[in-house]
PDB file of N, CA and C in Angstrom:
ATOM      1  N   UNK A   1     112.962 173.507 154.457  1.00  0.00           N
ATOM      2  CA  UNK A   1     111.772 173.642 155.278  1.00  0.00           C
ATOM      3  C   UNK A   1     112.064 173.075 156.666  1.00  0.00           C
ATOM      4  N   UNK A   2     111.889 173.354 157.573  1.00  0.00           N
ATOM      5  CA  UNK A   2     111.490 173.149 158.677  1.00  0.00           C
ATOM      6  C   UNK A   2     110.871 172.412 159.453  1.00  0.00           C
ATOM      7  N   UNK A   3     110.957 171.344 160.427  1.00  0.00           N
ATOM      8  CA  UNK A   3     110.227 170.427 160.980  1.00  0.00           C
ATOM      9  C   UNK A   3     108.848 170.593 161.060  1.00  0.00           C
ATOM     10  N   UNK A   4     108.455 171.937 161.835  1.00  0.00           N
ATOM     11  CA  UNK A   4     107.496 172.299 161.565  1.00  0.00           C
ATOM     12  C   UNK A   4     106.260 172.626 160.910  1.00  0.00           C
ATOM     13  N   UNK A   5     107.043 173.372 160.007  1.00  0.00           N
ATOM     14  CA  UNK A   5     106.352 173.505 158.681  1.00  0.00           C
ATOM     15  C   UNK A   5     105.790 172.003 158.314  1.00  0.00           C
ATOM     16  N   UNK A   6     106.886 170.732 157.797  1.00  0.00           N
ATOM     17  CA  UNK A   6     106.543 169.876 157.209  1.00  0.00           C
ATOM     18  C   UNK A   6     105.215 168.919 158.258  1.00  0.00           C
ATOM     19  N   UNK A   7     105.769 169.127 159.628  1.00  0.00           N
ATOM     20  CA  UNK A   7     104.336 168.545 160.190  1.00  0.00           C
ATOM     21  C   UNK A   7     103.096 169.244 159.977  1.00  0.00           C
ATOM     22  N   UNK A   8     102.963 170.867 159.896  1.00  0.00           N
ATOM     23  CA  UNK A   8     102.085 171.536 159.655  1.00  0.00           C
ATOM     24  C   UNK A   8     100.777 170.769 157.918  1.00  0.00           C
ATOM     25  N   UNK A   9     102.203 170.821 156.967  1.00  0.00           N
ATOM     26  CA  UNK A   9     101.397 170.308 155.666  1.00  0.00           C
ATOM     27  C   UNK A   9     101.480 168.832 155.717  1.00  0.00           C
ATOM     28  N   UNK A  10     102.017 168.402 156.813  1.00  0.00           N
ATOM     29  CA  UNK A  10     101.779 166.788 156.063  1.00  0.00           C
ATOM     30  C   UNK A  10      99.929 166.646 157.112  1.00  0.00           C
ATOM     31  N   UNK A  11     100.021 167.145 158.519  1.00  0.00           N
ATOM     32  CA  UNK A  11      98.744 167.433 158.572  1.00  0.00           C
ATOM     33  C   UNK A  11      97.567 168.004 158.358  1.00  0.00           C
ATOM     34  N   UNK A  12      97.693 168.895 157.225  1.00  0.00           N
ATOM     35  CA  UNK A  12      96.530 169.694 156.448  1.00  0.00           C
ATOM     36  C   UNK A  12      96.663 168.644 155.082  1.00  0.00           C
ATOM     37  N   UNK A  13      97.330 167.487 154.561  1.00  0.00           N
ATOM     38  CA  UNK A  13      97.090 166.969 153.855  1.00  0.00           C
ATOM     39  C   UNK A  13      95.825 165.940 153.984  1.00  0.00           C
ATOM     40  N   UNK A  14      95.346 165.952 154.939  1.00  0.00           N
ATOM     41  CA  UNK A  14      94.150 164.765 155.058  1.00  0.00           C
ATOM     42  C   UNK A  14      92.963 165.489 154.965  1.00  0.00           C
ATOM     43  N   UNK A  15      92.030 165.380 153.900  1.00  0.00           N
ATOM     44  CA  UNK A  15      90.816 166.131 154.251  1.00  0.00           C
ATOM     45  C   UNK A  15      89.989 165.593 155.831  1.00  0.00           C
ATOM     46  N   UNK A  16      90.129 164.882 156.106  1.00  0.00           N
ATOM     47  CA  UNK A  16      89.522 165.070 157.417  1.00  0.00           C
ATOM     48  C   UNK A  16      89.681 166.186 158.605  1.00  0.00           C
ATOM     49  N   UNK A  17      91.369 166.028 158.492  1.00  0.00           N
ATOM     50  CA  UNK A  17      91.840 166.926 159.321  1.00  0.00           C
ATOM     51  C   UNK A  17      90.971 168.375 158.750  1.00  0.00           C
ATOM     52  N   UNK A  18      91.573 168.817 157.559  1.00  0.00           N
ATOM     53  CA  UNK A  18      91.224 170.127 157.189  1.00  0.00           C
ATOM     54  C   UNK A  18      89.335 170.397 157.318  1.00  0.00           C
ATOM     55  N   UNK A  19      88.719 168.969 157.299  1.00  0.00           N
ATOM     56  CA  UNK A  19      87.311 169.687 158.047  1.00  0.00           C
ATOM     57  C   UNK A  19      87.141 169.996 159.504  1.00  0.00           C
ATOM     58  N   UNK A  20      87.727 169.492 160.235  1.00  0.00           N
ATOM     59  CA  UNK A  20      88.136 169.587 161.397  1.00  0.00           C
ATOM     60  C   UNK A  20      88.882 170.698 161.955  1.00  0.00           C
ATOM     61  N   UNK A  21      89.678 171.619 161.013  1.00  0.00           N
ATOM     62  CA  UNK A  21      90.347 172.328 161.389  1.00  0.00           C
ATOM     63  C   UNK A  21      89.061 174.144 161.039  1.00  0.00           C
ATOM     64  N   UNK A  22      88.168 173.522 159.976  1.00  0.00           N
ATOM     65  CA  UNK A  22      87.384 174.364 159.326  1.00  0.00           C
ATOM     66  C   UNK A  22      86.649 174.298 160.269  1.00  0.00           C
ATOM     67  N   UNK A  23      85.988 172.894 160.840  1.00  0.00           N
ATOM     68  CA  UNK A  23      84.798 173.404 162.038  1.00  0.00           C
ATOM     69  C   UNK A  23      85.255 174.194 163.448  1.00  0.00           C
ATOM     70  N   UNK A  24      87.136 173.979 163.528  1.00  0.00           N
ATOM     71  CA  UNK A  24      87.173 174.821 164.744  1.00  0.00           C
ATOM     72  C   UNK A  24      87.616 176.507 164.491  1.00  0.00           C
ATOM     73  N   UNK A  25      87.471 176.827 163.224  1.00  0.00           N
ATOM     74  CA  UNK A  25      87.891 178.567 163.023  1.00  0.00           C
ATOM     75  C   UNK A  25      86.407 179.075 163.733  1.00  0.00           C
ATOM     76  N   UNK A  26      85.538 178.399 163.719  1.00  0.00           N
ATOM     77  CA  UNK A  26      84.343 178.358 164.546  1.00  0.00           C
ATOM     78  C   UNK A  26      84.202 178.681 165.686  1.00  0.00           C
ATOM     79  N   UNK A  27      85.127 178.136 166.495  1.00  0.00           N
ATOM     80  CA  UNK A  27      84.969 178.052 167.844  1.00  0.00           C
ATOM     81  C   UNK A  27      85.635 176.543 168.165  1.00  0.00           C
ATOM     82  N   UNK A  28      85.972 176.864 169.476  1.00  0.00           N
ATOM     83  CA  UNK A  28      86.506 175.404 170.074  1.00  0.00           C
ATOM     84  C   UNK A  28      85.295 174.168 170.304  1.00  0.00           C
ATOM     85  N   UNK A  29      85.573 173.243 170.484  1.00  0.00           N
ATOM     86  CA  UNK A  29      84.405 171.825 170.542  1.00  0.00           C
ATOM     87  C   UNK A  29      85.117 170.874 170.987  1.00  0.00           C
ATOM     88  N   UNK A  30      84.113 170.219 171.096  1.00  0.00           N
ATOM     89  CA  UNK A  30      84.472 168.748 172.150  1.00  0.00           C
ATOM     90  C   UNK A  30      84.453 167.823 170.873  1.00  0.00           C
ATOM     91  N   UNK A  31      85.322 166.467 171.405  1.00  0.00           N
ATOM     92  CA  UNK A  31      85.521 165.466 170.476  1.00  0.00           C
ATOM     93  C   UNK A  31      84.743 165.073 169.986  1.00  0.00           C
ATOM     94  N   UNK A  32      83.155 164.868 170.711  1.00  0.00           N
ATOM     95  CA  UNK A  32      81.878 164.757 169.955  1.00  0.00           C
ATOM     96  C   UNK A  32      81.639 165.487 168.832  1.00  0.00           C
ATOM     97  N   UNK A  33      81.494 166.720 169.224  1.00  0.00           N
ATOM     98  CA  UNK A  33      80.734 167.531 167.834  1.00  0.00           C
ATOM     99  C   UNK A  33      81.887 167.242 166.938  1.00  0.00           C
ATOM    100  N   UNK A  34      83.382 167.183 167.010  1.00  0.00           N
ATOM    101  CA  UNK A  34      84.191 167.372 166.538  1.00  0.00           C
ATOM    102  C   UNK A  34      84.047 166.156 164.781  1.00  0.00           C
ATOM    103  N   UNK A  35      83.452 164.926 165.904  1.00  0.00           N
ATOM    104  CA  UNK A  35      83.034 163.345 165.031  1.00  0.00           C
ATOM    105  C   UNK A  35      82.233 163.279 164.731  1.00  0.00           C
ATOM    106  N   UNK A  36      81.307 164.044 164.987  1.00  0.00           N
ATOM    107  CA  UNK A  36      79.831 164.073 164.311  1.00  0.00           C
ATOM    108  C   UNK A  36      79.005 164.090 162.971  1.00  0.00           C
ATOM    109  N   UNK A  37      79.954 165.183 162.225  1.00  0.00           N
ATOM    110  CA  UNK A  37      79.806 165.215 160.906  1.00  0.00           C
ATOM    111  C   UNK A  37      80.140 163.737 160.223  1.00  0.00           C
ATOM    112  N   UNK A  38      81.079 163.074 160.625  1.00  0.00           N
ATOM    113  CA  UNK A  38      82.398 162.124 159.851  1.00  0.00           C
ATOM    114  C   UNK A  38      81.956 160.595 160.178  1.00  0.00           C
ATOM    115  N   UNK A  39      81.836 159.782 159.549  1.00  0.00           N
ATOM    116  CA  UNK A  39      81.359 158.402 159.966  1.00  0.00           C
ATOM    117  C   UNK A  39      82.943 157.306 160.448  1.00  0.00           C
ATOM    118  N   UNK A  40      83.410 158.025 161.430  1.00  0.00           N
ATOM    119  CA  UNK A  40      84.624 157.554 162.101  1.00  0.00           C
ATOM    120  C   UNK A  40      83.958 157.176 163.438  1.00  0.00           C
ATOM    121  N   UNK A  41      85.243 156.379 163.845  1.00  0.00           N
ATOM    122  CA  UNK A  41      85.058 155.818 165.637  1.00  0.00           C
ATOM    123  C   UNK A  41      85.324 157.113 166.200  1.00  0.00           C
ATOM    124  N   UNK A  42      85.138 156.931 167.425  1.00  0.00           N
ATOM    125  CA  UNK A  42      86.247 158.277 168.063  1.00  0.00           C
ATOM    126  C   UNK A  42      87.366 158.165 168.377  1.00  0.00           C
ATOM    127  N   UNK A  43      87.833 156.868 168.383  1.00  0.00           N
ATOM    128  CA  UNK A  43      89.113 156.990 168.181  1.00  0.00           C
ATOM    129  C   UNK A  43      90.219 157.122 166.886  1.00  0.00           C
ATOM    130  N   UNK A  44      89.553 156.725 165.569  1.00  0.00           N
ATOM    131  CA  UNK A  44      89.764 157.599 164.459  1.00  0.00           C
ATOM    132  C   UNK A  44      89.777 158.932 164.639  1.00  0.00           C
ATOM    133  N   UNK A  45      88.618 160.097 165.283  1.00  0.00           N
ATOM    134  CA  UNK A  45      88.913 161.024 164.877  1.00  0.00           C
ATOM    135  C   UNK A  45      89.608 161.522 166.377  1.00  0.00           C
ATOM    136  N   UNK A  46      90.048 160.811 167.357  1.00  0.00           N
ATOM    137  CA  UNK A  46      91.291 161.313 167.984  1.00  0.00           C
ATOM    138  C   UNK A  46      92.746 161.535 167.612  1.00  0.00           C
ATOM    139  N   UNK A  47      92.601 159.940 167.062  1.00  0.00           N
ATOM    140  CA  UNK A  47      94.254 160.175 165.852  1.00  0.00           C
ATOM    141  C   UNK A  47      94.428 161.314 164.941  1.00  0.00           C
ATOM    142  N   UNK A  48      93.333 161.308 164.087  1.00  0.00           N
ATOM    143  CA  UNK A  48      93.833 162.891 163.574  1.00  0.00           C
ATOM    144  C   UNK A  48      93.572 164.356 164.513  1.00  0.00           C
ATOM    145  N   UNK A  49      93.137 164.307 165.904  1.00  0.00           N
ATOM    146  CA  UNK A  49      93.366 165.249 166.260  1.00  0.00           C
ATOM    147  C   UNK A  49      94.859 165.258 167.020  1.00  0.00           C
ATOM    148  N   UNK A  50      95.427 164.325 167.184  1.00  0.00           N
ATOM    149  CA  UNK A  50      96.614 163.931 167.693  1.00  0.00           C
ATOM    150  C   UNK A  50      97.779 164.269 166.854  1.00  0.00           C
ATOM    151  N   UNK A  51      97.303 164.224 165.176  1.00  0.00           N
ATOM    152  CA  UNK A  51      98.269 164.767 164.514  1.00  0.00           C
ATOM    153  C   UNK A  51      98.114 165.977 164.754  1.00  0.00           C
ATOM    154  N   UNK A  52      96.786 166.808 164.241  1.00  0.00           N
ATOM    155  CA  UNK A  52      96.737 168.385 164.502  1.00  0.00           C
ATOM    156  C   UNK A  52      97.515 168.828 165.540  1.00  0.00           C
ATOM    157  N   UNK A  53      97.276 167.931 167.209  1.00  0.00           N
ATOM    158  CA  UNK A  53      98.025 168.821 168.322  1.00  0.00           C
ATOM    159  C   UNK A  53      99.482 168.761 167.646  1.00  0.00           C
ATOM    160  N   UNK A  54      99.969 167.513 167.534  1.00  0.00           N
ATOM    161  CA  UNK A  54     101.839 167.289 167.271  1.00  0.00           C
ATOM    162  C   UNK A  54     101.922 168.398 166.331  1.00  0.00           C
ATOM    163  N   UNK A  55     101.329 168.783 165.341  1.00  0.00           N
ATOM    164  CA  UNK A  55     101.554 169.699 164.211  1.00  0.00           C
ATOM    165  C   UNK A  55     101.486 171.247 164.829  1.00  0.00           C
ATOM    166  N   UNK A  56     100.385 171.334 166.127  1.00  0.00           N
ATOM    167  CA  UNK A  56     100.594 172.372 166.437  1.00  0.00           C
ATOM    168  C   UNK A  56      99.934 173.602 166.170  1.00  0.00           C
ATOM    169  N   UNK A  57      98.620 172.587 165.134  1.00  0.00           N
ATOM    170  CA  UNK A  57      97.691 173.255 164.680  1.00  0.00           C
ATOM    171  C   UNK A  57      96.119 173.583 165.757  1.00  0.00           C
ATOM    172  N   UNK A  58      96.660 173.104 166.647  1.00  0.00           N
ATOM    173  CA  UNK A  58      95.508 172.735 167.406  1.00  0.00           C
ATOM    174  C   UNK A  58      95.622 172.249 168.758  1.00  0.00           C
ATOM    175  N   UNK A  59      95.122 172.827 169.858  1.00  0.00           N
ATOM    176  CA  UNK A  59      95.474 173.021 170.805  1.00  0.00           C
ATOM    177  C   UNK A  59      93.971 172.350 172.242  1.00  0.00           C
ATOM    178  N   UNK A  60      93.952 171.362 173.398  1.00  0.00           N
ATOM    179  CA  UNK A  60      93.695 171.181 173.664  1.00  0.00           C
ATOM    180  C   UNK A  60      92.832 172.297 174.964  1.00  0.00           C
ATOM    181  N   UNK A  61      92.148 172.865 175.196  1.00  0.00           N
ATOM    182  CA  UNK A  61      92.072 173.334 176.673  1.00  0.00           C
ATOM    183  C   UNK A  61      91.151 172.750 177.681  1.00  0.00           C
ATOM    184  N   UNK A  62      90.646 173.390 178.880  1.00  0.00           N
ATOM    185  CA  UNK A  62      89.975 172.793 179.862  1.00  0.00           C
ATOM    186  C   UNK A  62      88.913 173.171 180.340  1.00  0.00           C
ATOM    187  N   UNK A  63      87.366 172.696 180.504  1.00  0.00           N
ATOM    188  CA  UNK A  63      86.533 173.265 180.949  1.00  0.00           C
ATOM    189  C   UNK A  63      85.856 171.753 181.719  1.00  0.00           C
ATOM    190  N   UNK A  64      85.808 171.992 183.136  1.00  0.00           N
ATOM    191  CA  UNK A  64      85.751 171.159 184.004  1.00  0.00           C
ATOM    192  C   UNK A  64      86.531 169.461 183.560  1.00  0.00           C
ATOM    193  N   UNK A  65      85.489 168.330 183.539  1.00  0.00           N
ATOM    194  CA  UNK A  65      86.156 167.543 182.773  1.00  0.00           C
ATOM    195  C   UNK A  65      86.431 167.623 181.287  1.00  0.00           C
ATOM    196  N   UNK A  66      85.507 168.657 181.040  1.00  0.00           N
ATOM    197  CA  UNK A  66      85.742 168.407 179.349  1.00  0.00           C
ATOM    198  C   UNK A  66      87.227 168.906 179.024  1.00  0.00           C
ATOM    199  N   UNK A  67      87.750 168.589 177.360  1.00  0.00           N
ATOM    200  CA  UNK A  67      88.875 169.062 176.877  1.00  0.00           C
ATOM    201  C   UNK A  67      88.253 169.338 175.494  1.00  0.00           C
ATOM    202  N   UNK A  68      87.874 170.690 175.685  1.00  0.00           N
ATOM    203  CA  UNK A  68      87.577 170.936 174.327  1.00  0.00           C
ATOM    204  C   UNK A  68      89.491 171.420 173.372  1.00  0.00           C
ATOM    205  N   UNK A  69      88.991 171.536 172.256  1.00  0.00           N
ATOM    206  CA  UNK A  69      89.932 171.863 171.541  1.00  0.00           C
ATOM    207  C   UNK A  69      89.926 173.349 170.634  1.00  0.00           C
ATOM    208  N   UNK A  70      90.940 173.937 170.248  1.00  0.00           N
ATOM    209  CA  UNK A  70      90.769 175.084 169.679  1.00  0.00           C
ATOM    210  C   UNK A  70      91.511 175.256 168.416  1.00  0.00           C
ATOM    211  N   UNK A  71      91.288 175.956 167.673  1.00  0.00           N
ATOM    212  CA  UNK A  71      92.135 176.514 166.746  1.00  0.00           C
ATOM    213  C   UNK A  71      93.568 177.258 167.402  1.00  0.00           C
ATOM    214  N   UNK A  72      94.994 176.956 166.779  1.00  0.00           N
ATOM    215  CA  UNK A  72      95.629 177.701 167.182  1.00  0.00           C
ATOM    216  C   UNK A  72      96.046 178.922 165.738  1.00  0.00           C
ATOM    217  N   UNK A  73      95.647 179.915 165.822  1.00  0.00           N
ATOM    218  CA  UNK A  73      95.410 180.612 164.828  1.00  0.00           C
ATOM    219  C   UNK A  73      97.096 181.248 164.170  1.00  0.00           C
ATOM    220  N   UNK A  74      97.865 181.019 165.303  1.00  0.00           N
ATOM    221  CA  UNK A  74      99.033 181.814 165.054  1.00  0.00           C
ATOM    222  C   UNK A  74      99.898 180.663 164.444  1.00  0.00           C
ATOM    223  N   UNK A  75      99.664 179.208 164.691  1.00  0.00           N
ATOM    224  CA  UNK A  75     100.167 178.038 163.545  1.00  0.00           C
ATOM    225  C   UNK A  75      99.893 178.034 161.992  1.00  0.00           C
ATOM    226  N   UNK A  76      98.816 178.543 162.325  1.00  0.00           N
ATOM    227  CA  UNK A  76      98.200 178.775 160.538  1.00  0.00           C
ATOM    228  C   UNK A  76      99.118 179.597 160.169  1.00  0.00           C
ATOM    229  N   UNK A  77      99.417 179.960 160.582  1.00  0.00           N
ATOM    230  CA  UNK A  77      99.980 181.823 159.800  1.00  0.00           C
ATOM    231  C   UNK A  77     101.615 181.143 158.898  1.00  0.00           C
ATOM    232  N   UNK A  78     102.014 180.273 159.605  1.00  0.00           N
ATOM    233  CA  UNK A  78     103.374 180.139 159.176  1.00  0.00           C
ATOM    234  C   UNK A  78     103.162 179.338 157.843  1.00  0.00           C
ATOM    235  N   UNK A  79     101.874 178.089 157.341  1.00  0.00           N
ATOM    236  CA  UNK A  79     101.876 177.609 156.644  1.00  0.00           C
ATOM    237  C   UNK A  79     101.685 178.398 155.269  1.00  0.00           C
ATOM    238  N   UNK A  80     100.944 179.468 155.710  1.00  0.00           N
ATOM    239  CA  UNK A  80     100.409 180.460 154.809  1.00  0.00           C
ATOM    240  C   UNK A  80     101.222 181.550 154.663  1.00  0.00           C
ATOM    241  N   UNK A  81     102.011 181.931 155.225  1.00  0.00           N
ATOM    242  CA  UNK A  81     103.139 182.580 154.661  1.00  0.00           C
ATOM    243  C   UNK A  81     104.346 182.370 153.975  1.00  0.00           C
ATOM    244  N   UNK A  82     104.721 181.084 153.819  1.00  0.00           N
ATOM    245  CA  UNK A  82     104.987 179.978 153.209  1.00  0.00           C
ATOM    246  C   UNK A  82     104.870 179.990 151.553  1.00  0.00           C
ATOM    247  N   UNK A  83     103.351 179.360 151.669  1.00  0.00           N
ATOM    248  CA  UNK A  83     102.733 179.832 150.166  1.00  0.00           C
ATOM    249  C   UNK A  83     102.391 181.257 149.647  1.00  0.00           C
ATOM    250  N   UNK A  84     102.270 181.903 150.521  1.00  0.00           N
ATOM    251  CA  UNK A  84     102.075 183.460 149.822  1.00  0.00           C
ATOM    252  C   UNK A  84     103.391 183.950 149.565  1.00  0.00           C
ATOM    253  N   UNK A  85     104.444 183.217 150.043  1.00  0.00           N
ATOM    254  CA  UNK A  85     106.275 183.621 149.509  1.00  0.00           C
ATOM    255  C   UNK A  85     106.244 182.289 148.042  1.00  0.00           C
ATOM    256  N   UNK A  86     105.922 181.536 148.107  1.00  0.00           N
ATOM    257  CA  UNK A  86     105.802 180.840 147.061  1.00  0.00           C
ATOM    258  C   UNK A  86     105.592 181.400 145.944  1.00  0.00           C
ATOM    259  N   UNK A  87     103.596 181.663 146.336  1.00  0.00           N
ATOM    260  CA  UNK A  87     102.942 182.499 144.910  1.00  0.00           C
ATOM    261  C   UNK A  87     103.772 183.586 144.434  1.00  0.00           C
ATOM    262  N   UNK A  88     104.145 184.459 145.811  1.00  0.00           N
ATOM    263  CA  UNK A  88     104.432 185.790 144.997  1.00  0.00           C
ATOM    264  C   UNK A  88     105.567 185.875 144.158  1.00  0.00           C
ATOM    265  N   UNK A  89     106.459 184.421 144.057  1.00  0.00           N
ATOM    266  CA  UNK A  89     107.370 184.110 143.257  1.00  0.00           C
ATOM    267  C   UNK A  89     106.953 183.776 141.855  1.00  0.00           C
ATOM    268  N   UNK A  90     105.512 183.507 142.126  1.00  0.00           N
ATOM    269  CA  UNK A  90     105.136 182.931 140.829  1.00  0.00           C
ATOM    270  C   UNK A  90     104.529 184.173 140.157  1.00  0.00           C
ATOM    271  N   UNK A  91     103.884 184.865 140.718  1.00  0.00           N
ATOM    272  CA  UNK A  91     103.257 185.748 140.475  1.00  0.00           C
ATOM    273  C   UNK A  91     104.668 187.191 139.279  1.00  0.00           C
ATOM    274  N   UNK A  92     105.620 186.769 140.202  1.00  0.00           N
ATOM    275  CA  UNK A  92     106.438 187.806 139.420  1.00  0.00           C
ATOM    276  C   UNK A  92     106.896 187.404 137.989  1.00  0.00           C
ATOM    277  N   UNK A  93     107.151 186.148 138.073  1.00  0.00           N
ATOM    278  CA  UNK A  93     107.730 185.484 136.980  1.00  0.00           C
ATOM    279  C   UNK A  93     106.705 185.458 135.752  1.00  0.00           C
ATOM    280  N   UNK A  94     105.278 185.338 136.384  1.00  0.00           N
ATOM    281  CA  UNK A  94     104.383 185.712 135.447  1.00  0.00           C
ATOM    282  C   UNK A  94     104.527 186.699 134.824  1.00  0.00           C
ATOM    283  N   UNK A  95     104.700 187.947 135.436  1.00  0.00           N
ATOM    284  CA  UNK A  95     104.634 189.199 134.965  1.00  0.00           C
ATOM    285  C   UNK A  95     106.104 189.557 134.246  1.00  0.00           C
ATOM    286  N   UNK A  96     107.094 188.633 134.769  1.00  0.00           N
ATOM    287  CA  UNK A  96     108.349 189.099 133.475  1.00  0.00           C
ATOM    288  C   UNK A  96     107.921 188.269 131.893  1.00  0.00           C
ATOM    289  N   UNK A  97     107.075 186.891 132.354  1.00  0.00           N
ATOM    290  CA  UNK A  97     107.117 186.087 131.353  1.00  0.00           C
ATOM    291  C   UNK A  97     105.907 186.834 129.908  1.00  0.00           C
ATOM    292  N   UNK A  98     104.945 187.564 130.672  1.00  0.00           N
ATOM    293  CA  UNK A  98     103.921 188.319 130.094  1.00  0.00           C
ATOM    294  C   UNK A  98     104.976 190.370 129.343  1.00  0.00           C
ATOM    295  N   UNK A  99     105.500 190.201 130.315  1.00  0.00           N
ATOM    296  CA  UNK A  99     106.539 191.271 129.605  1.00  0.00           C
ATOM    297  C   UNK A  99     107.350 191.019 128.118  1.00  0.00           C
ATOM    298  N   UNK A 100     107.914 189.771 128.537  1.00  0.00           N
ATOM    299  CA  UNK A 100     108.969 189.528 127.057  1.00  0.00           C
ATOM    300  C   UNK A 100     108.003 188.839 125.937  1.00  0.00           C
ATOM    301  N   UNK A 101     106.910 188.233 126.921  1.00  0.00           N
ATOM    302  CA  UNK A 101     105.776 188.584 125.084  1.00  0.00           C
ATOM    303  C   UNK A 101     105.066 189.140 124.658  1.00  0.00           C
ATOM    304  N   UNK A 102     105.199 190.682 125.317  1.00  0.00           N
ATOM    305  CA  UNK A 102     104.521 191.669 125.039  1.00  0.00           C
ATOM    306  C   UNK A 102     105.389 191.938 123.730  1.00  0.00           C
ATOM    307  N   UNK A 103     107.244 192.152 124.532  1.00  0.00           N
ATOM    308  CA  UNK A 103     107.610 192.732 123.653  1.00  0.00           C
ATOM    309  C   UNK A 103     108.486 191.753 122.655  1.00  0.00           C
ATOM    310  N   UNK A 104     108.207 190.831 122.276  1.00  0.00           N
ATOM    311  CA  UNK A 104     108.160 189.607 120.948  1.00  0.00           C
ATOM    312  C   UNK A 104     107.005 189.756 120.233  1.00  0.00           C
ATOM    313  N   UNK A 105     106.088 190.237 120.947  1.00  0.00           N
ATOM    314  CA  UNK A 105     104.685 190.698 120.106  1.00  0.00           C
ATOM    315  C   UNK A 105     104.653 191.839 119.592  1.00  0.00           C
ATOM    316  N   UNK A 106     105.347 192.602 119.680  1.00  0.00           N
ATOM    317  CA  UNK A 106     105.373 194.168 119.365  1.00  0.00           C
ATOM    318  C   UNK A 106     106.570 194.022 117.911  1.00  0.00           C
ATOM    319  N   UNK A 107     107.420 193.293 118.795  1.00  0.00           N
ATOM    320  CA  UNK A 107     108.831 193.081 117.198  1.00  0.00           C
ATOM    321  C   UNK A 107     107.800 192.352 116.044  1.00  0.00           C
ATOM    322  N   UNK A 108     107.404 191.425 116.565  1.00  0.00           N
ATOM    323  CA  UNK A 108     106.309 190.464 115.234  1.00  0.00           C
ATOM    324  C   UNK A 108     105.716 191.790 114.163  1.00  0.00           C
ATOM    325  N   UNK A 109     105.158 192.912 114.903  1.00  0.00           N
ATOM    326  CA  UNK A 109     104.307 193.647 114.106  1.00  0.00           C
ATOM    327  C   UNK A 109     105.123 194.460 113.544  1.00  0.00           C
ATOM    328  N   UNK A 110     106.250 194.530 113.586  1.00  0.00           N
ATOM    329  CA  UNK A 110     107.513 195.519 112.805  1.00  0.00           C
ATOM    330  C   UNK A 110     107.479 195.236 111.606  1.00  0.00           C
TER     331      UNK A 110
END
């Protein structure tokens, strides 16, 4: 795996982050709304947005003084393609493992 990658899941491992990452598929927001839900300081919930940026999940922009933040949608994609190469490994093995006891089930009835 990849530097990347591993910053990607070691920062979707915190449920905070991952509500945070859920309120911005939303739309971008300011650090306020961002802490609002969460009974953190704001500087708690800067640190985990600090992991999100390093991870790359999440991206700062600019509207006058504010810095709202955004989803970066094209970071997601790599974590999740990832596991969908995972599953579909699992997924096959299922289907050989459901094959050879089909046919161990079929010899049984001989």
């Amino acid at each position: 795996m990849d530097e990347s990658l591993d910053l990607a899941f070691a920062a979707l491992a915190d449920p905070t982050r991952r509500a945070i990452l859920q309120h911005l598929s939303r739309g971008e927001a300011s650090v306020a709304a961002l802490a609002e839900p969460f009974s953190l300081s704001q500087p708690a919930i800067s640190k985990h947005l600090r992991v999100l940026e390093r991870a790359g999940l999440i991206e700062t922009g600019r509207a006058g003084q504010s810095r709202p933040r955004r989803l970066k949608r094209e970071a997601i994609a790599e974590p999740v393609k990832w596991l969908e190469r995972l599953g579909g490994d699992w997924d096959a093995r299922f289907d050989r493992l459901d094959t050879y006891l089909s046919t161990l089930n079929e010899q049984d009835k001989r």
